[in-house]
N, C-alpha and C. Protein backbone atom coordinates (compact mmCIF):
# COMPACT_ATOMS: atom_id res chain seq x y z
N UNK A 1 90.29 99.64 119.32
CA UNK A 1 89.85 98.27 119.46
C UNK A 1 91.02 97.35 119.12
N UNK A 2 91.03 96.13 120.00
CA UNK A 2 92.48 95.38 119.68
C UNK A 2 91.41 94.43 118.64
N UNK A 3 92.50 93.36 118.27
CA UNK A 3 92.04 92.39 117.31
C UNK A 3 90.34 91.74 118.12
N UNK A 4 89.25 91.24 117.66
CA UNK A 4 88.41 90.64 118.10
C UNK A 4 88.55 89.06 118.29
N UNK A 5 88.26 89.08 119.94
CA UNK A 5 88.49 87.81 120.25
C UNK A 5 87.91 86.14 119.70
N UNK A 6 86.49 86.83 118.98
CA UNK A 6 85.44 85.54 118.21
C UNK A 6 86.09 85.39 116.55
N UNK A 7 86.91 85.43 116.69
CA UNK A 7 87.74 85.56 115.15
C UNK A 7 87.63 83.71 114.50
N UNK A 8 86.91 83.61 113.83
CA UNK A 8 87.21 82.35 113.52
C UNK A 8 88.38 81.77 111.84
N UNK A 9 88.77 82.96 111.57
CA UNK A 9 90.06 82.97 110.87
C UNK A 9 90.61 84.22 110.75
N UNK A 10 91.70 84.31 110.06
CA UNK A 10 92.63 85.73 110.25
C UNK A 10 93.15 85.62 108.77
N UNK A 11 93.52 86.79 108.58
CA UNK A 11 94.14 86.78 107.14
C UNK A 11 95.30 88.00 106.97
N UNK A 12 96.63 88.33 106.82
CA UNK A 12 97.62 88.97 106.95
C UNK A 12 98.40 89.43 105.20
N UNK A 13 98.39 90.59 105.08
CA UNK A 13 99.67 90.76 103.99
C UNK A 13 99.81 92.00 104.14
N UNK A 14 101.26 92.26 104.00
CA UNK A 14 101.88 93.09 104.28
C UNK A 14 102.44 93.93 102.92
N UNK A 15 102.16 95.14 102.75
CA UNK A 15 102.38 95.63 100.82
C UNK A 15 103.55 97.17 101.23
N UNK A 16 104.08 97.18 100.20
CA UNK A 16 104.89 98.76 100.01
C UNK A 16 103.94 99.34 99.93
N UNK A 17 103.69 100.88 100.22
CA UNK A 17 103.48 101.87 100.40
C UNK A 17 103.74 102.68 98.94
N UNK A 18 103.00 102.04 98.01
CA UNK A 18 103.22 102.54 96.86
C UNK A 18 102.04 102.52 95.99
N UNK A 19 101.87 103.38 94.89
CA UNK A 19 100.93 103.41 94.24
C UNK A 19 99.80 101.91 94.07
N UNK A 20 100.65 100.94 93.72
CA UNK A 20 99.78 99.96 93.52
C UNK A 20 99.08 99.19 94.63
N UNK A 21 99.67 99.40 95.80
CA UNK A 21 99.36 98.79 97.26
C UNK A 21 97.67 98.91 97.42
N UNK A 22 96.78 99.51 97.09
CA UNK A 22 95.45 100.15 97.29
C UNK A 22 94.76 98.79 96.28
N UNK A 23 95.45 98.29 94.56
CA UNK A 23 94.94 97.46 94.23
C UNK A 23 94.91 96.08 94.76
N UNK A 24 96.33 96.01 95.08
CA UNK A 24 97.00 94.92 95.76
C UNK A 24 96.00 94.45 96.82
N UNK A 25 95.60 95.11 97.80
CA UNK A 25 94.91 94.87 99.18
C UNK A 25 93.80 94.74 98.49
N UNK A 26 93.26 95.59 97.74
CA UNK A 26 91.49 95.03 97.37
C UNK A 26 91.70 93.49 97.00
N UNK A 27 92.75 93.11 96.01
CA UNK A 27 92.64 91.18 95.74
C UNK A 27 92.67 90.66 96.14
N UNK A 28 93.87 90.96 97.29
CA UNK A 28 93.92 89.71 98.60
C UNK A 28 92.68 89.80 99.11
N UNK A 29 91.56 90.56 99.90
CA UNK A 29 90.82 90.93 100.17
C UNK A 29 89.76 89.91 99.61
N UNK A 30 89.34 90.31 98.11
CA UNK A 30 88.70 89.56 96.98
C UNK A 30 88.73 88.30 97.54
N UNK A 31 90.41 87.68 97.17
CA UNK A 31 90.70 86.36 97.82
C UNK A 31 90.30 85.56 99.05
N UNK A 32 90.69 86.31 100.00
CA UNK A 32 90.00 85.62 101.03
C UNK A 32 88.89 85.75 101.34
N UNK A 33 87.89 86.80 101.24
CA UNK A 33 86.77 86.73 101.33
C UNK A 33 85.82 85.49 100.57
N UNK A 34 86.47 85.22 99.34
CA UNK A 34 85.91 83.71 98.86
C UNK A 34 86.48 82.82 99.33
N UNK A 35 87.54 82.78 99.87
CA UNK A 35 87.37 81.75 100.49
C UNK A 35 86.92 81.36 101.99
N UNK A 36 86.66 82.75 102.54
CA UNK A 36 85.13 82.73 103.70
C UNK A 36 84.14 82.36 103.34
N UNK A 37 83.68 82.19 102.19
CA UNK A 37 82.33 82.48 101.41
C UNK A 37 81.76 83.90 101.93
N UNK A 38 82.30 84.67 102.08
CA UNK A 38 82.00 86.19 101.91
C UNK A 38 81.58 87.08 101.10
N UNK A 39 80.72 87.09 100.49
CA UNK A 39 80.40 86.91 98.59
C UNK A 39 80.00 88.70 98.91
N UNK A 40 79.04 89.93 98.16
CA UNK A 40 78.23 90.36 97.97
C UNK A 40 78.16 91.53 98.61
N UNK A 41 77.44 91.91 99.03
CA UNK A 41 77.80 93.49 100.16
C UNK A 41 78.71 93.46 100.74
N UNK A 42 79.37 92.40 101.10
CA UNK A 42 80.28 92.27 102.32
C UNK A 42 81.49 93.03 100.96
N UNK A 43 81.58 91.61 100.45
CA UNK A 43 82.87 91.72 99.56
C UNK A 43 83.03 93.46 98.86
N UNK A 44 81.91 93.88 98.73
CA UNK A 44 81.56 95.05 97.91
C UNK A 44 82.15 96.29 98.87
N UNK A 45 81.21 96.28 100.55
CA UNK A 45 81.99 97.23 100.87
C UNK A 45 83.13 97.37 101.38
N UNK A 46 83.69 96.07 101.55
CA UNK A 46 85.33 95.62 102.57
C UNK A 46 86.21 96.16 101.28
N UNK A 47 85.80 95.95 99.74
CA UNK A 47 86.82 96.88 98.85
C UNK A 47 86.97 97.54 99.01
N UNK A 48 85.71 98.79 99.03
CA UNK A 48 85.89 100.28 99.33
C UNK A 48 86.70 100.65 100.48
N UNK A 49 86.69 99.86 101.51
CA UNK A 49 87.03 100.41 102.78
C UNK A 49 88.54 100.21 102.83
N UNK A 50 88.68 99.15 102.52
CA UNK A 50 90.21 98.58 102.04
C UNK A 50 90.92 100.00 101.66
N UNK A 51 90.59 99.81 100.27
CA UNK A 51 91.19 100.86 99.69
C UNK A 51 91.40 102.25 100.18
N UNK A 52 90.20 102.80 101.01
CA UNK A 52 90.54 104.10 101.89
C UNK A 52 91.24 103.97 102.92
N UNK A 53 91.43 102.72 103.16
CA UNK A 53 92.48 102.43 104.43
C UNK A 53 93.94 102.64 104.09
N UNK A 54 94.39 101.40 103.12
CA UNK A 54 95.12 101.98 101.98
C UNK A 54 95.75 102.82 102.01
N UNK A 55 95.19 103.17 100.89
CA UNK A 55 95.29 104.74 100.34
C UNK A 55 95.66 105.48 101.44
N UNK A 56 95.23 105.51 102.27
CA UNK A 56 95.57 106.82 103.08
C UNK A 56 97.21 106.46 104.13
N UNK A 57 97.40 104.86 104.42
CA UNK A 57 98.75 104.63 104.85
C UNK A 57 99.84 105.12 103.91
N UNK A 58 99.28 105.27 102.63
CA UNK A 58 100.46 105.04 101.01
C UNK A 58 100.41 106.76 101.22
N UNK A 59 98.92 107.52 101.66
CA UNK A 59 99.75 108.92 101.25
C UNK A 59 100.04 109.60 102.18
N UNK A 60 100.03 109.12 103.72
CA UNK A 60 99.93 110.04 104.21
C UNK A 60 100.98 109.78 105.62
N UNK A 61 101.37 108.70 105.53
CA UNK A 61 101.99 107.78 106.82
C UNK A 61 103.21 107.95 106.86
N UNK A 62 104.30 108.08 105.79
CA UNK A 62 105.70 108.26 105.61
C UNK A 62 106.10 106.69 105.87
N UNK A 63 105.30 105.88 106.37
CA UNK A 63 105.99 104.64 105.97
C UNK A 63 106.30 103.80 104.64
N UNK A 64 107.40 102.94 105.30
CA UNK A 64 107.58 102.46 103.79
C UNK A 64 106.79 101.06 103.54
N UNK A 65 106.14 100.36 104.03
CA UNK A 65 104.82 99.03 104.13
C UNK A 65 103.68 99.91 104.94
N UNK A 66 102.91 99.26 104.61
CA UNK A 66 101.95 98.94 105.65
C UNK A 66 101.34 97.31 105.59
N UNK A 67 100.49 97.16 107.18
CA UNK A 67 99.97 95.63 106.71
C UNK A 67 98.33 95.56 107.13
N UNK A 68 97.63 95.05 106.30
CA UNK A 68 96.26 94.62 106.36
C UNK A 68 96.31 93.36 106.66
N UNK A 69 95.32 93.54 107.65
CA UNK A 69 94.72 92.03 108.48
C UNK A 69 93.47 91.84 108.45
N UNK A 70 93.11 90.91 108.06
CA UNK A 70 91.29 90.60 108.08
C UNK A 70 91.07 89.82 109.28
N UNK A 71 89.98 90.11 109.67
CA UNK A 71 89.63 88.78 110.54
C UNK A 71 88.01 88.22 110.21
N UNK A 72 87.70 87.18 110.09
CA UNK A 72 86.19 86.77 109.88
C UNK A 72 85.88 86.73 111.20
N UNK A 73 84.43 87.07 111.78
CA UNK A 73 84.00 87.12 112.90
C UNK A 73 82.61 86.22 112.44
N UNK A 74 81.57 86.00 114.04
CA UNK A 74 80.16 85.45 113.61
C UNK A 74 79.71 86.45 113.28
N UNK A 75 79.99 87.39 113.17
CA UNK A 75 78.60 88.56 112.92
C UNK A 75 79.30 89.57 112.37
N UNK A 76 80.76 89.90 112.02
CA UNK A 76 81.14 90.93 111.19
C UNK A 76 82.68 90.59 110.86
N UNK A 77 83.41 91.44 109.63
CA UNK A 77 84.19 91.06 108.95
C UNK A 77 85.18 92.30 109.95
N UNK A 78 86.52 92.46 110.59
CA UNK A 78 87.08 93.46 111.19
C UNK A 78 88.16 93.30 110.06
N UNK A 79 88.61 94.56 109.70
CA UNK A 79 89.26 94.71 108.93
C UNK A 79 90.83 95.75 109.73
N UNK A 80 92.20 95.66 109.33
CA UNK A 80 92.90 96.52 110.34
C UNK A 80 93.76 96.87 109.28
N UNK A 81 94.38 98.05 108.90
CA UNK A 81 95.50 98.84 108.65
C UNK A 81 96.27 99.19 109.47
N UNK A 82 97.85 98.70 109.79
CA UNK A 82 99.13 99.55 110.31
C UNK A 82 100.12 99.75 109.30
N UNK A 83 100.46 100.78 110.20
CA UNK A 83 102.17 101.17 109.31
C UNK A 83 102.55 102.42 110.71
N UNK A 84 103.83 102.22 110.27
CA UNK A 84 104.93 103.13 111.19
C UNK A 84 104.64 104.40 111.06
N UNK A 85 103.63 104.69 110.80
CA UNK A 85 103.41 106.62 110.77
C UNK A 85 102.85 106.90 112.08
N UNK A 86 102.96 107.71 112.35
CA UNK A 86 102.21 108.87 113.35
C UNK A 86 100.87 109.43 112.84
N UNK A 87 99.77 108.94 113.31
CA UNK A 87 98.80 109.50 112.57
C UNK A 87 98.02 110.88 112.93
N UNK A 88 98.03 111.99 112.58
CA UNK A 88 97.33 113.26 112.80
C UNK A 88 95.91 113.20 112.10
N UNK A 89 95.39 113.75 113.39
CA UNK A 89 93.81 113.93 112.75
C UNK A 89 93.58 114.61 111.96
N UNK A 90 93.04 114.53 110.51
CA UNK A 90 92.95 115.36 109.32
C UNK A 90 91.83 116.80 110.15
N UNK A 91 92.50 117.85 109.38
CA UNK A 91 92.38 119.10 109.21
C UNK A 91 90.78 119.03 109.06
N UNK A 92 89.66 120.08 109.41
CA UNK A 92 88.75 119.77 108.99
C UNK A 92 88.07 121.03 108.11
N UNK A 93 88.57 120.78 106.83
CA UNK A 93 88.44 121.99 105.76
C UNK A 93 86.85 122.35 105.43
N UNK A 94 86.79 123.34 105.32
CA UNK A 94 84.87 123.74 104.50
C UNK A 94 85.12 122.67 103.15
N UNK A 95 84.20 121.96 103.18
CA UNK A 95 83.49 120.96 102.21
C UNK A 95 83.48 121.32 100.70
N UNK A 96 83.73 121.13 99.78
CA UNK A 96 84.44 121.13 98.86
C UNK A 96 83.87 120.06 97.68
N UNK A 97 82.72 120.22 97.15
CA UNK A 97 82.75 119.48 95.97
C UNK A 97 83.12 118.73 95.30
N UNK A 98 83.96 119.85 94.76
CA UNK A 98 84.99 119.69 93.63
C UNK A 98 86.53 119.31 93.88
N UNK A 99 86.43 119.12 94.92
CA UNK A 99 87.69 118.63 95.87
C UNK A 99 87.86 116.93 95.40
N UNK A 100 89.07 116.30 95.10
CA UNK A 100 89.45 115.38 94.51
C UNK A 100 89.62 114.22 95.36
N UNK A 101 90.00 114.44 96.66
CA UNK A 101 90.41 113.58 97.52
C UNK A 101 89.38 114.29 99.45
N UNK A 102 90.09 113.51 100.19
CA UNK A 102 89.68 114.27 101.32
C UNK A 102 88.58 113.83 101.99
N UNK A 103 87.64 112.53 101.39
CA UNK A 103 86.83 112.35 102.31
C UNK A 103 86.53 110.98 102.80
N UNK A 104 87.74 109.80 102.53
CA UNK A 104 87.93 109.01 102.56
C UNK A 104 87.35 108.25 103.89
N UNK A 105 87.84 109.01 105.21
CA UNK A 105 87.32 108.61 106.37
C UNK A 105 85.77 108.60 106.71
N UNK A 106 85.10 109.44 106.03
CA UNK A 106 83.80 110.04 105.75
C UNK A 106 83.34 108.81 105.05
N UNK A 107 83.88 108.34 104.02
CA UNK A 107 83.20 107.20 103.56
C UNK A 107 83.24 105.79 104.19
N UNK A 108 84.76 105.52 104.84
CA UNK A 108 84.78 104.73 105.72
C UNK A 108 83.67 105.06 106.84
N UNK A 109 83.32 105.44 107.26
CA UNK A 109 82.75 105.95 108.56
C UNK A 109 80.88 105.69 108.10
N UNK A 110 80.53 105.73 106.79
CA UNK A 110 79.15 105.56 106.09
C UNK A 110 79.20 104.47 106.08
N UNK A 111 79.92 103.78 105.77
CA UNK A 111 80.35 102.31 105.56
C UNK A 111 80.05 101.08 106.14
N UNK A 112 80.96 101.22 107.39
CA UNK A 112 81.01 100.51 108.23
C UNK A 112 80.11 100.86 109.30
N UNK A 113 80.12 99.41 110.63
CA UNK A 113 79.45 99.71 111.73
C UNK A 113 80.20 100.52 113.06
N UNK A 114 81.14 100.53 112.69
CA UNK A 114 82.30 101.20 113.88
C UNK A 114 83.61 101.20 112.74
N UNK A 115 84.57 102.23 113.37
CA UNK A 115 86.22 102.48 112.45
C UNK A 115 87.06 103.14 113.50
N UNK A 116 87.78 103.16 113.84
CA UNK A 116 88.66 104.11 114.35
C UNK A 116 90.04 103.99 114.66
N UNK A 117 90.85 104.98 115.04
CA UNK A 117 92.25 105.15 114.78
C UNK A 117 92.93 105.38 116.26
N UNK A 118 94.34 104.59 116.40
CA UNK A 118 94.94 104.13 117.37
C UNK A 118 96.46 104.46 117.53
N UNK A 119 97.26 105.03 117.89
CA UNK A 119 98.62 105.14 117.62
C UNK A 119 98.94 103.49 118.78
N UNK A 120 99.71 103.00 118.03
CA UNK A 120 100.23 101.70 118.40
C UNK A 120 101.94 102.51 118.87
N UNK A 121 102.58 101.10 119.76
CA UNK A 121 103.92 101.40 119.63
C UNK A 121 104.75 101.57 118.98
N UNK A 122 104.36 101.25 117.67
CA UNK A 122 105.44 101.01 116.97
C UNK A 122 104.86 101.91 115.24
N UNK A 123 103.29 102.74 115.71
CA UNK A 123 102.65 103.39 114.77
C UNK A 123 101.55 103.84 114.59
N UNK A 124 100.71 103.67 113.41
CA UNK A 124 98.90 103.71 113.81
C UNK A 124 98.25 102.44 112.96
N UNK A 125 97.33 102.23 113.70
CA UNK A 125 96.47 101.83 113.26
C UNK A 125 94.92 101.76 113.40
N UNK A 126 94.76 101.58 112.11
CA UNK A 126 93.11 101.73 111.59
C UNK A 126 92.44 100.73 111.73
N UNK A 127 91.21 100.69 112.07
CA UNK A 127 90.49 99.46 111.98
C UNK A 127 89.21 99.68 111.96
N UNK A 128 88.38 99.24 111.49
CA UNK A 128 86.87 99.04 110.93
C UNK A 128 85.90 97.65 110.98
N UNK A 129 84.31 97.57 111.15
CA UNK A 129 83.77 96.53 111.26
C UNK A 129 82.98 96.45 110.58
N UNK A 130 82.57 95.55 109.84
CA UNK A 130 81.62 95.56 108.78
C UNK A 130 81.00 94.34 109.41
N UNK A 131 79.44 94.88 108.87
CA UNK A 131 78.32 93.82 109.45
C UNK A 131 78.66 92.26 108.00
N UNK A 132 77.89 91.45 108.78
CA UNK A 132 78.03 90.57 107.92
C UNK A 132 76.67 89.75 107.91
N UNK A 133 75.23 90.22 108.00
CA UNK A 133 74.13 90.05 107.84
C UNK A 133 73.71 89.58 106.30
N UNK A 134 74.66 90.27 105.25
CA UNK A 134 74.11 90.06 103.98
C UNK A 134 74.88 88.57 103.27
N UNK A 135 75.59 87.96 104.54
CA UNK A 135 76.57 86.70 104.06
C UNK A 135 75.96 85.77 103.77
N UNK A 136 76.10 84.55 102.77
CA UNK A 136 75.61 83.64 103.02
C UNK A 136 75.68 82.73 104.50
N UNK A 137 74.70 81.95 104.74
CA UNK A 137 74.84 81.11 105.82
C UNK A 137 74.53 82.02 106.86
N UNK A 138 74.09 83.12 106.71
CA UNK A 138 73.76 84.04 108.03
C UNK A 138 71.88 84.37 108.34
């Protein structure tokens, strides 16, 4: 999916590819979502998703940034991860408990109303839609 055309604002930052990048994106995130008035489920699950978006450019991409883009829509929040990696479809291992990491997309994918992954020219990118029914003013 390219950017959505009913976008009635956009929001951009671009972070290293480093441990803290996963907190970093949840604040900006935080941030602009208040100042959407985006309050509540929204705000609640666009963290989670953030962060598995994240997270997974920081461990798994070999790039050295990646950049998150928000967009506010009338009816859902699109959220996008790039970075210069090549993205391979994760392995699909027997299920695992006790397994520490590994199901990140799985939760993105519970999450949201649609997600999916794109090799761009210049890399991949992720992107996800979150309903926005529980917003104020909706």
């Amino acid at each position: 999916m390219s950017q959505p055309r009913d976008a009635t604002a956009y929001a951009c930052c671009t972070l290293p590819t480093e441990m803290r990048a996963a907190a970093r994106a949840r604040a900006f995130t935080r941030a602009r979502l208040a100042e959407w008035e985006m309050s509540g489920e929204v705000e609640e699950t666009a963290g989670v998703v953030v962060s598995e978006l994240v997270t997974n450019a920081v461990r798994h991409s070999g790039s050295p940034q990646a950049t998150l883009r928000l967009a506010r829509c009338p009816s859902h929040l699109w959220i996008e991860v790039r970075d210069t990696g090549m993205w391979r479809a994760p392995a699909d291992p027997a299920y695992d408990d006790a397994a520490e990491g590994g199901r990140g997309l799985w939760l993105v994918e519970a999450l949201t109303e649609r997600y999916g992954v794109r090799r761009a020219p210049d890399g991949t990118c992720v992107w996800a839609l979150i309903g926005r029914a529980s917003s104020p003013g909706m």
